[in-house]
C-alpha atoms as a PDB file:
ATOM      1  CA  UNK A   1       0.000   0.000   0.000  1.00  0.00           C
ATOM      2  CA  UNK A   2       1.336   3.563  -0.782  1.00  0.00           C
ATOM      3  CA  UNK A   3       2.613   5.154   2.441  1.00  0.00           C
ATOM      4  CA  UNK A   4       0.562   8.470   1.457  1.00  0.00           C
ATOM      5  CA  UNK A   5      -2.033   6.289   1.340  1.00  0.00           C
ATOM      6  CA  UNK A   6      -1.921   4.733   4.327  1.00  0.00           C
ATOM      7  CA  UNK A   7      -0.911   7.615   6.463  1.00  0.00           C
ATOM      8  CA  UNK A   8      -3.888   8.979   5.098  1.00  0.00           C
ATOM      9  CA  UNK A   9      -6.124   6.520   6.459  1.00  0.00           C
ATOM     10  CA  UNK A  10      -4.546   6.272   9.719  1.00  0.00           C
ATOM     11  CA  UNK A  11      -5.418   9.838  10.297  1.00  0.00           C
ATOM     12  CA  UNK A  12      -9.097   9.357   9.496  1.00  0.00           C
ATOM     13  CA  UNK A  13      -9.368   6.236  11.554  1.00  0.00           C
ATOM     14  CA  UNK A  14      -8.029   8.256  14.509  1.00  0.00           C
ATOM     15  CA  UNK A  15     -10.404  10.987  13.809  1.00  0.00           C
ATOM     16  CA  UNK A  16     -13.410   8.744  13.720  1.00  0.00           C
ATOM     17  CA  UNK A  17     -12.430   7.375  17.504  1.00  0.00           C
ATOM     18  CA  UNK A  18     -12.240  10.529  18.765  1.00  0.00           C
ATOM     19  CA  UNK A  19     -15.222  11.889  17.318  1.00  0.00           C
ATOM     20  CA  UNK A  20     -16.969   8.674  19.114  1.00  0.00           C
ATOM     21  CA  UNK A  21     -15.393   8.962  22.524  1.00  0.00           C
ATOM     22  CA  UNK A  22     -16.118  12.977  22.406  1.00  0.00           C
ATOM     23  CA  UNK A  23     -19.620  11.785  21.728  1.00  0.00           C
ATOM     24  CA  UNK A  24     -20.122   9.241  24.484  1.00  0.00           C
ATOM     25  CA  UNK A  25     -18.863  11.951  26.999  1.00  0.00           C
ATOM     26  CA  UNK A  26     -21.220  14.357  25.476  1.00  0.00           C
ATOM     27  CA  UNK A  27     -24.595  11.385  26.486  1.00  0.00           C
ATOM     28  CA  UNK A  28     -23.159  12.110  29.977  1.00  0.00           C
ATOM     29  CA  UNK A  29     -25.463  14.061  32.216  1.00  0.00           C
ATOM     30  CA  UNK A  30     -26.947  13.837  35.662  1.00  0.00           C
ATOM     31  CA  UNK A  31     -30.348  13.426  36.487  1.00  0.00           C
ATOM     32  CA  UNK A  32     -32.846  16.751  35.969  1.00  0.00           C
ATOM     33  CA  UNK A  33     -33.188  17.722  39.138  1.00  0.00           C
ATOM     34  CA  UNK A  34     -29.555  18.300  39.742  1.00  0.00           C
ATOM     35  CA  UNK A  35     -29.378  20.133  36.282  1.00  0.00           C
ATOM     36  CA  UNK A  36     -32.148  22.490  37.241  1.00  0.00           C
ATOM     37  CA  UNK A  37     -30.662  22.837  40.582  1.00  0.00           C
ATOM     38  CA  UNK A  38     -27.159  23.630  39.044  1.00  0.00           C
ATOM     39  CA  UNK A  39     -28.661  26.475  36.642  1.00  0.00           C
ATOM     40  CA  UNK A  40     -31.052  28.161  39.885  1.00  0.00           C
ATOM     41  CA  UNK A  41     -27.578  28.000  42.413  1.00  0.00           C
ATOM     42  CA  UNK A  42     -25.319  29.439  39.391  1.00  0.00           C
ATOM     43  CA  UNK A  43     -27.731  32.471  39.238  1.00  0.00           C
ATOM     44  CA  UNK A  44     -27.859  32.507  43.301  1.00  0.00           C
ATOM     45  CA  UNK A  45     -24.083  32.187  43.905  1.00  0.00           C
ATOM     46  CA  UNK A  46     -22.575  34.360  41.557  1.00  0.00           C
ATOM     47  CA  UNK A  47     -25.116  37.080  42.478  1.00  0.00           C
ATOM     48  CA  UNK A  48     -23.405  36.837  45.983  1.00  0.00           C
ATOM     49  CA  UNK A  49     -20.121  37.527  44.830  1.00  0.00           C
ATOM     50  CA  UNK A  50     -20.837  40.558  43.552  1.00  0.00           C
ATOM     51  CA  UNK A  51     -20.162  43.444  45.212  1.00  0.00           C
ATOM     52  CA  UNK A  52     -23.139  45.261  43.538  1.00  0.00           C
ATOM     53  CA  UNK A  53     -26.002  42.871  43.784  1.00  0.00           C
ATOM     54  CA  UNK A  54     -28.449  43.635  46.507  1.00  0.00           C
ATOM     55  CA  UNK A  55     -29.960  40.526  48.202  1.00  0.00           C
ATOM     56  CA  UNK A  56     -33.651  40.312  48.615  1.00  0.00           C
ATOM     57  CA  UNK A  57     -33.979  39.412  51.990  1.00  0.00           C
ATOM     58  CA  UNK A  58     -31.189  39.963  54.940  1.00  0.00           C
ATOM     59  CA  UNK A  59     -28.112  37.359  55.240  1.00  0.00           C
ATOM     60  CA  UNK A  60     -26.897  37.506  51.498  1.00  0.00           C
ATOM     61  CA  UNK A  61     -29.009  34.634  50.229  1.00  0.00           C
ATOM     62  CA  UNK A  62     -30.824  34.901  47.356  1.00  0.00           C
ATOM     63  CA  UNK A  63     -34.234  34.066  45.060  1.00  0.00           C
ATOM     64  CA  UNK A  64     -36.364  31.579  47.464  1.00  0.00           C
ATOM     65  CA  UNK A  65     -33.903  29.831  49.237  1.00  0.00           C
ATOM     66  CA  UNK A  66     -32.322  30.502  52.771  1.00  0.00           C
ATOM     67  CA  UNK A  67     -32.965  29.237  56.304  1.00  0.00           C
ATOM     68  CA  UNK A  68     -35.887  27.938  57.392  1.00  0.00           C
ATOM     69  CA  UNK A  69     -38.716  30.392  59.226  1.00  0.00           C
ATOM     70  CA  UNK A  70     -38.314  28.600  62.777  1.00  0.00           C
ATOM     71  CA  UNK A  71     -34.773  27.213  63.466  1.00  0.00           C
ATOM     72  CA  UNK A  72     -35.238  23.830  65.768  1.00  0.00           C
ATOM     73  CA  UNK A  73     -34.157  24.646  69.415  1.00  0.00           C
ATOM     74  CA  UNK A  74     -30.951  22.934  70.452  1.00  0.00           C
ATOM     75  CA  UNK A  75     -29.917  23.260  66.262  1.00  0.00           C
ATOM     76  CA  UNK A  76     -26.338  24.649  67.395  1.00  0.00           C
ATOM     77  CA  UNK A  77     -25.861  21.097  69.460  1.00  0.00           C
ATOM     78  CA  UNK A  78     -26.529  19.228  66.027  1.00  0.00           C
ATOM     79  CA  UNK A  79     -23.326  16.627  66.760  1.00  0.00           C
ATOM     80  CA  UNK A  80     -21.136  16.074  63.359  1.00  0.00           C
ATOM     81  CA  UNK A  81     -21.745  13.251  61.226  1.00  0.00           C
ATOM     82  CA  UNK A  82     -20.783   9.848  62.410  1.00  0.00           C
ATOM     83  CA  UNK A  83     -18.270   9.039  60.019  1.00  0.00           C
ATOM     84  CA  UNK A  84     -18.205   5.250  58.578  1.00  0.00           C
ATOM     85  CA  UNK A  85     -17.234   3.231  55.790  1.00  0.00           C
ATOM     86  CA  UNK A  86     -19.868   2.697  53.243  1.00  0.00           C
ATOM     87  CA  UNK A  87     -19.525   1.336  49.787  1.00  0.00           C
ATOM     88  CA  UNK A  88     -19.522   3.884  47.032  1.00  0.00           C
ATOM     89  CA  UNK A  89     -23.243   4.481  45.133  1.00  0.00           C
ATOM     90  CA  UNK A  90     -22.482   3.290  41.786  1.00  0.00           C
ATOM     91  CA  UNK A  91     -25.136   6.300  39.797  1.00  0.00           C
ATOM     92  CA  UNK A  92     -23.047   9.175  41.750  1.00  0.00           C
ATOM     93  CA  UNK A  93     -19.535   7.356  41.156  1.00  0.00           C
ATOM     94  CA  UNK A  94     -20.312   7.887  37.191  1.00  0.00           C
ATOM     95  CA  UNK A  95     -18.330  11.108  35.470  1.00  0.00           C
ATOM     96  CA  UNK A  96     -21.063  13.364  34.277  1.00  0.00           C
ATOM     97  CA  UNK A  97     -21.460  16.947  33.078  1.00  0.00           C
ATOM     98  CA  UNK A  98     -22.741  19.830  34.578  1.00  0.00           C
ATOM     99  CA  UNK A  99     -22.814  23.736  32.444  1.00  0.00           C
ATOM    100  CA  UNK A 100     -20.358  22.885  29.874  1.00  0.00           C
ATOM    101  CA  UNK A 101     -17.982  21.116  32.256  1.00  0.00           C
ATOM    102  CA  UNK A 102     -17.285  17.356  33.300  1.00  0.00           C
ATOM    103  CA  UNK A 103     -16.588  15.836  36.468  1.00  0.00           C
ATOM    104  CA  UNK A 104     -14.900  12.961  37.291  1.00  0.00           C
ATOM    105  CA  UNK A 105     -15.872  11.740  41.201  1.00  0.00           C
ATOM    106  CA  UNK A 106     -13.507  10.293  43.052  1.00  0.00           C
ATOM    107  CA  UNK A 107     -13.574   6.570  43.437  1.00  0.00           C
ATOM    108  CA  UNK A 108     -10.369   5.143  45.624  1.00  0.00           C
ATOM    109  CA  UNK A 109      -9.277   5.913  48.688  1.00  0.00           C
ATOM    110  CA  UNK A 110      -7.152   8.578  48.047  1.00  0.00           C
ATOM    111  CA  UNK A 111      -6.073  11.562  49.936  1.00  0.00           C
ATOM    112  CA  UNK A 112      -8.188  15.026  49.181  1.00  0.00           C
ATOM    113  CA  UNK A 113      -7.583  18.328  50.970  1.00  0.00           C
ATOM    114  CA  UNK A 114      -9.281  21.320  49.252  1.00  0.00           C
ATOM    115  CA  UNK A 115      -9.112  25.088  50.153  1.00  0.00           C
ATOM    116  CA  UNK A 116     -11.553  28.018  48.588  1.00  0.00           C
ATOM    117  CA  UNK A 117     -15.019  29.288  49.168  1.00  0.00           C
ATOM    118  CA  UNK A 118     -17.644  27.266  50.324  1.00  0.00           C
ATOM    119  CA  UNK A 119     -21.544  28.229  50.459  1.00  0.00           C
ATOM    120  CA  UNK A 120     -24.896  26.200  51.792  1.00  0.00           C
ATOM    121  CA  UNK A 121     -28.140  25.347  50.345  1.00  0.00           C
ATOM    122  CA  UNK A 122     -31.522  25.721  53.204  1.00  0.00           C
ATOM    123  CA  UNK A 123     -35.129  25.522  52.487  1.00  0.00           C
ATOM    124  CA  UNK A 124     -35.564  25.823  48.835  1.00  0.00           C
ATOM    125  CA  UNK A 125     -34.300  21.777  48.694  1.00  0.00           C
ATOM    126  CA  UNK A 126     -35.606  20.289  51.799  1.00  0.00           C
ATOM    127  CA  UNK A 127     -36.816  17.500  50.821  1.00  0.00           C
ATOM    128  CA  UNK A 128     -35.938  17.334  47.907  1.00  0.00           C
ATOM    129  CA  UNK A 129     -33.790  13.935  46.829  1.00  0.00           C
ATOM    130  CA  UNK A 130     -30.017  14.321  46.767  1.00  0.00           C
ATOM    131  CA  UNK A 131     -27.688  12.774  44.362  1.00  0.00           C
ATOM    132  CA  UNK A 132     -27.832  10.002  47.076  1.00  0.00           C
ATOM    133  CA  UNK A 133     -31.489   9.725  46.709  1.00  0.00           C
ATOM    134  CA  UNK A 134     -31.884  10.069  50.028  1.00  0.00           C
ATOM    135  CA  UNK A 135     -33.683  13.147  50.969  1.00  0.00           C
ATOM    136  CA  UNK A 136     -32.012  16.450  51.757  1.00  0.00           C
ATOM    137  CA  UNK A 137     -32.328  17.961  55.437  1.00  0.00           C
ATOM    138  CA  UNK A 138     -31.105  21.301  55.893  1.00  0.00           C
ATOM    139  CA  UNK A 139     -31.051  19.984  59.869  1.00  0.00           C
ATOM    140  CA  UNK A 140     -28.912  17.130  59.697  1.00  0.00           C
ATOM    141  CA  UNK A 141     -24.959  17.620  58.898  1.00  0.00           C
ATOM    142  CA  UNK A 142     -24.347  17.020  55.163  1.00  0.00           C
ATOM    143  CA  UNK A 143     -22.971  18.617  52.301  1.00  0.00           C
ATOM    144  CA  UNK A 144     -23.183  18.882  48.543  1.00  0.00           C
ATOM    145  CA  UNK A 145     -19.663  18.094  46.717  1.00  0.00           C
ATOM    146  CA  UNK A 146     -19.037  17.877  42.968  1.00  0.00           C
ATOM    147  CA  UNK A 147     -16.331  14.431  42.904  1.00  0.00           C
ATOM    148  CA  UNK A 148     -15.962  13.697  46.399  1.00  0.00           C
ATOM    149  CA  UNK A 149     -17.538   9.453  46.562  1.00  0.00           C
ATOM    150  CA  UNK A 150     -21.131   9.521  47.244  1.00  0.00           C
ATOM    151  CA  UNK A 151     -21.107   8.689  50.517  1.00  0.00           C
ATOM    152  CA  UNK A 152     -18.118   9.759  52.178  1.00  0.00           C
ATOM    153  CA  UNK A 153     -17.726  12.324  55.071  1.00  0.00           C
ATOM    154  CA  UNK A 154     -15.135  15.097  55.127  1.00  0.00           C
ATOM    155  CA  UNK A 155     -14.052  17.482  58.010  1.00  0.00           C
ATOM    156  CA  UNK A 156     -14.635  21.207  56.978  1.00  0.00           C
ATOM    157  CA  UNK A 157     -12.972  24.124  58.663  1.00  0.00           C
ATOM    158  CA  UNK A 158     -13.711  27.657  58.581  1.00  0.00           C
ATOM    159  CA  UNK A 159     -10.446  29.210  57.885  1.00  0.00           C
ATOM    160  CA  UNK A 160     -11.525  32.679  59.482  1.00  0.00           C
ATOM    161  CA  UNK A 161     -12.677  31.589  63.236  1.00  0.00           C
ATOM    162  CA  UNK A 162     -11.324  27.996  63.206  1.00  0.00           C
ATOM    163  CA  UNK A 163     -14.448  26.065  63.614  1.00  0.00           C
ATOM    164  CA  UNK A 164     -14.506  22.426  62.245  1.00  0.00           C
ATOM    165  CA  UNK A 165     -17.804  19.887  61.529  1.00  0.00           C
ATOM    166  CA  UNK A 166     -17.812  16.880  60.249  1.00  0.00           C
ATOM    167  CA  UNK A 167     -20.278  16.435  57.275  1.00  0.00           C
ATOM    168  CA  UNK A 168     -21.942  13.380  55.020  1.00  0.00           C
ATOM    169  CA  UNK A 169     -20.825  13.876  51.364  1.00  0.00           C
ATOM    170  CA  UNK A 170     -24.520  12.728  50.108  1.00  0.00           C
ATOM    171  CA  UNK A 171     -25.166  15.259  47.463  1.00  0.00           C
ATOM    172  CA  UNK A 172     -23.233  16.621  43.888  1.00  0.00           C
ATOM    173  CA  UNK A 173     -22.371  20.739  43.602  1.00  0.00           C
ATOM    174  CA  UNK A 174     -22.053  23.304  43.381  1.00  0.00           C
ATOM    175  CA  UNK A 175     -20.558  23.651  39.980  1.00  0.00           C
ATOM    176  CA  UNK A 176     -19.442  27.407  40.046  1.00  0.00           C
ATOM    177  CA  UNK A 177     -16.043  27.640  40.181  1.00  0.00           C
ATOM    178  CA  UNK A 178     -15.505  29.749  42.204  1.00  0.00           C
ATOM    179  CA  UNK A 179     -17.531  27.414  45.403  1.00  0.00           C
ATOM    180  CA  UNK A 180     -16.145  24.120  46.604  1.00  0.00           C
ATOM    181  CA  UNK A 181     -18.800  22.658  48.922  1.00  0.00           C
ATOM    182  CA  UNK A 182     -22.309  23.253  49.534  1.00  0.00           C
ATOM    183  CA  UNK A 183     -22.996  22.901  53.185  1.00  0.00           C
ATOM    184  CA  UNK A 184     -26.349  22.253  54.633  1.00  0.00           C
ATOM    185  CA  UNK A 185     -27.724  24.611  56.751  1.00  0.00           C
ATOM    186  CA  UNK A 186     -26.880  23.158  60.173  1.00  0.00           C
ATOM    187  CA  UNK A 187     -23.267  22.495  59.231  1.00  0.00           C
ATOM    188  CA  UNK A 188     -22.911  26.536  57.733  1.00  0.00           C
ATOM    189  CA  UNK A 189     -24.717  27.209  61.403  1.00  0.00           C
ATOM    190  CA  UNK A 190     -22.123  25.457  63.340  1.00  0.00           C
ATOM    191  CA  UNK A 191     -19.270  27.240  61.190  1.00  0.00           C
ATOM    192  CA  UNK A 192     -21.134  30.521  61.831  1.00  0.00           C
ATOM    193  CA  UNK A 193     -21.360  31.252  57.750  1.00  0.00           C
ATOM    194  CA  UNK A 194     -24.685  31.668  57.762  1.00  0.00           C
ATOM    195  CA  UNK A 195     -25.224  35.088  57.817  1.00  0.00           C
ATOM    196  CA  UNK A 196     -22.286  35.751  55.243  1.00  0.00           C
ATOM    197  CA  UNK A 197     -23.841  33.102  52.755  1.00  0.00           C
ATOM    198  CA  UNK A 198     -20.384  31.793  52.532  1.00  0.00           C
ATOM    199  CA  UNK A 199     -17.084  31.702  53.756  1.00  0.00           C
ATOM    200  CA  UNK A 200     -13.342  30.829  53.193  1.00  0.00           C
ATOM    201  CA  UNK A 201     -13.330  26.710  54.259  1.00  0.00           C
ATOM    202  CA  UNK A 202     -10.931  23.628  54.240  1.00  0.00           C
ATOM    203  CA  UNK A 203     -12.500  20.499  53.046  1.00  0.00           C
ATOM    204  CA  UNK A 204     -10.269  16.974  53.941  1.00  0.00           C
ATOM    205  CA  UNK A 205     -11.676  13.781  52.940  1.00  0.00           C
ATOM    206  CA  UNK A 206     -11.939  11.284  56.045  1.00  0.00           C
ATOM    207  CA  UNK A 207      -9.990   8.547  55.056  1.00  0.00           C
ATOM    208  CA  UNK A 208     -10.898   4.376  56.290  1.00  0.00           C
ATOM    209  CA  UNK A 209      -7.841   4.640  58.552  1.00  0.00           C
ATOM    210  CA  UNK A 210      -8.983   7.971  60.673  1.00  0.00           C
ATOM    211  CA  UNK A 211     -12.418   6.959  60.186  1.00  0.00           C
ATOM    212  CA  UNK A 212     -11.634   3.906  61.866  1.00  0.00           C
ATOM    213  CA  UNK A 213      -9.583   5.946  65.177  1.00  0.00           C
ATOM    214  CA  UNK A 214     -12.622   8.130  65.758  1.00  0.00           C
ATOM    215  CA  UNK A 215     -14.909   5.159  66.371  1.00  0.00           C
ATOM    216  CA  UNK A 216     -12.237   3.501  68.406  1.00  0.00           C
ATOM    217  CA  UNK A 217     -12.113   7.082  70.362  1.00  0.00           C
ATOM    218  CA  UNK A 218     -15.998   7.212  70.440  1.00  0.00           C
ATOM    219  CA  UNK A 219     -16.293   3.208  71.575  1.00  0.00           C
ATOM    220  CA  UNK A 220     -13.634   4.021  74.078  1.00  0.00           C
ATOM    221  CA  UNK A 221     -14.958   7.425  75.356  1.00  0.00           C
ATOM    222  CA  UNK A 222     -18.631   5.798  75.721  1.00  0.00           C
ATOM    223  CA  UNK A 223     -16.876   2.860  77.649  1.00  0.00           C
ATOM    224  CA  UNK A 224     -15.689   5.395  79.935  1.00  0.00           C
ATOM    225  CA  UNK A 225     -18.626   6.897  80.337  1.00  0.00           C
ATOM    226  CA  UNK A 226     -20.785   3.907  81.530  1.00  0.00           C
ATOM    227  CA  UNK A 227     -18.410   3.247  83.994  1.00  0.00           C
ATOM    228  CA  UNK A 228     -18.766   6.166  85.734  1.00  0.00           C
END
């Protein structure tokens, strides 16, 4: 065979596998709630970084969302997530695409430490299902993440005043770039971000190995405490 020739159609066989592998990426997309929710939170969180948008309510939060009109008693005392080792959900595990851009979620047990700005979702998705499918409550201490496994638990710090929770990874977002984590509303609470609608935050993945220490310090610290 000439070598033109067959140079020739090496090229176009190359072409036609990338056209098909840019098209099966392009069939990847997560289910429509999360897309509606992902358009609705791009309009609400880039409205609060601007310095010349005016919120409609106190608390810089935006549209319909924000906390709920009575806050349980006792909501502060929430305790963290109980962190354990659960197998990975296989529809959340999946890379997918959200506003033009893919995501691949983590699915080994590697290390993950992420600094930037971090914001929380309240009553506009109570209830609602999560990327979990387990329902989302604002009360209990979870967060939304865009590739961390689904679930998985990571400790969050608030950079400015130091405070750390411990949160459920149960949900996918938010996909602005310029936001990390979505928080529920307890865990912003206990961070004290509420108010600012977000905040400058540390999210580490909990690992299997500390997982397993802090329920060999919570066995060993309730041991105590029945003996007394």
């Amino acid at each position: 065979m000439d070598v033109a020739l067959r140079s020739s159609l090496i090229r176009r066989a190359s072409l036609l596998v990338l056209l098909a592998v840019m098209s099966a990426c392009s069939t990847v997309t997560v289910p429509a709630r999360e897309e509606n929710r992902t358009r609705e939170q791009a309009g609400t969180t880039s409205a609060s970084i601007s310095s010349t948008a005016t919120p409609k309510r106190a608390g810089a939060y935006y549209q319909d969302d924000g906390p709920p009109d009575r806050v349980p008693p006792g909501l502060l005392d929430t305790p963290d997530a109980d962190p354990k080792v659960e197998p990975y959900l296989r529809g959340p595990s999946k890379p997918y695409a959200v506003m033009d851009q893919m995501f691949v979620p983590i699915t080994d047990a590697r290390p993950y430490v992420q600094r930037g700005i971090g914001s929380w979702y309240g009553r506009k998705y109570h209830g609602r299902k999560t990327a979990s499918g387990e329902p989302y409550d604002m009360f209990a201490m979870s967060a939304a993440h865009p590739i961390l496994p689904i679930p998985s638990y990571a400790r969050v710090t608030h950079l400015r005043n130091g405070r750390q929770v411990i949160v459920r990874i149960n949900d996918r977002g938010p996909f602005i770039a310029s936001r990390i984590i979505d928080l529920s509303y307890a865990a912003a609470l206990k961070l004290d971000m509420v108010r600012g609608g977000s905040a400058e935050l540390e999210v580490e993945r909990l690992l299997p190995d500390e997982i397993a220490r802090l329920q060999a310090a919570k066995r060993a610290s309730l041991s105590q405490s029945q003996e007394r």
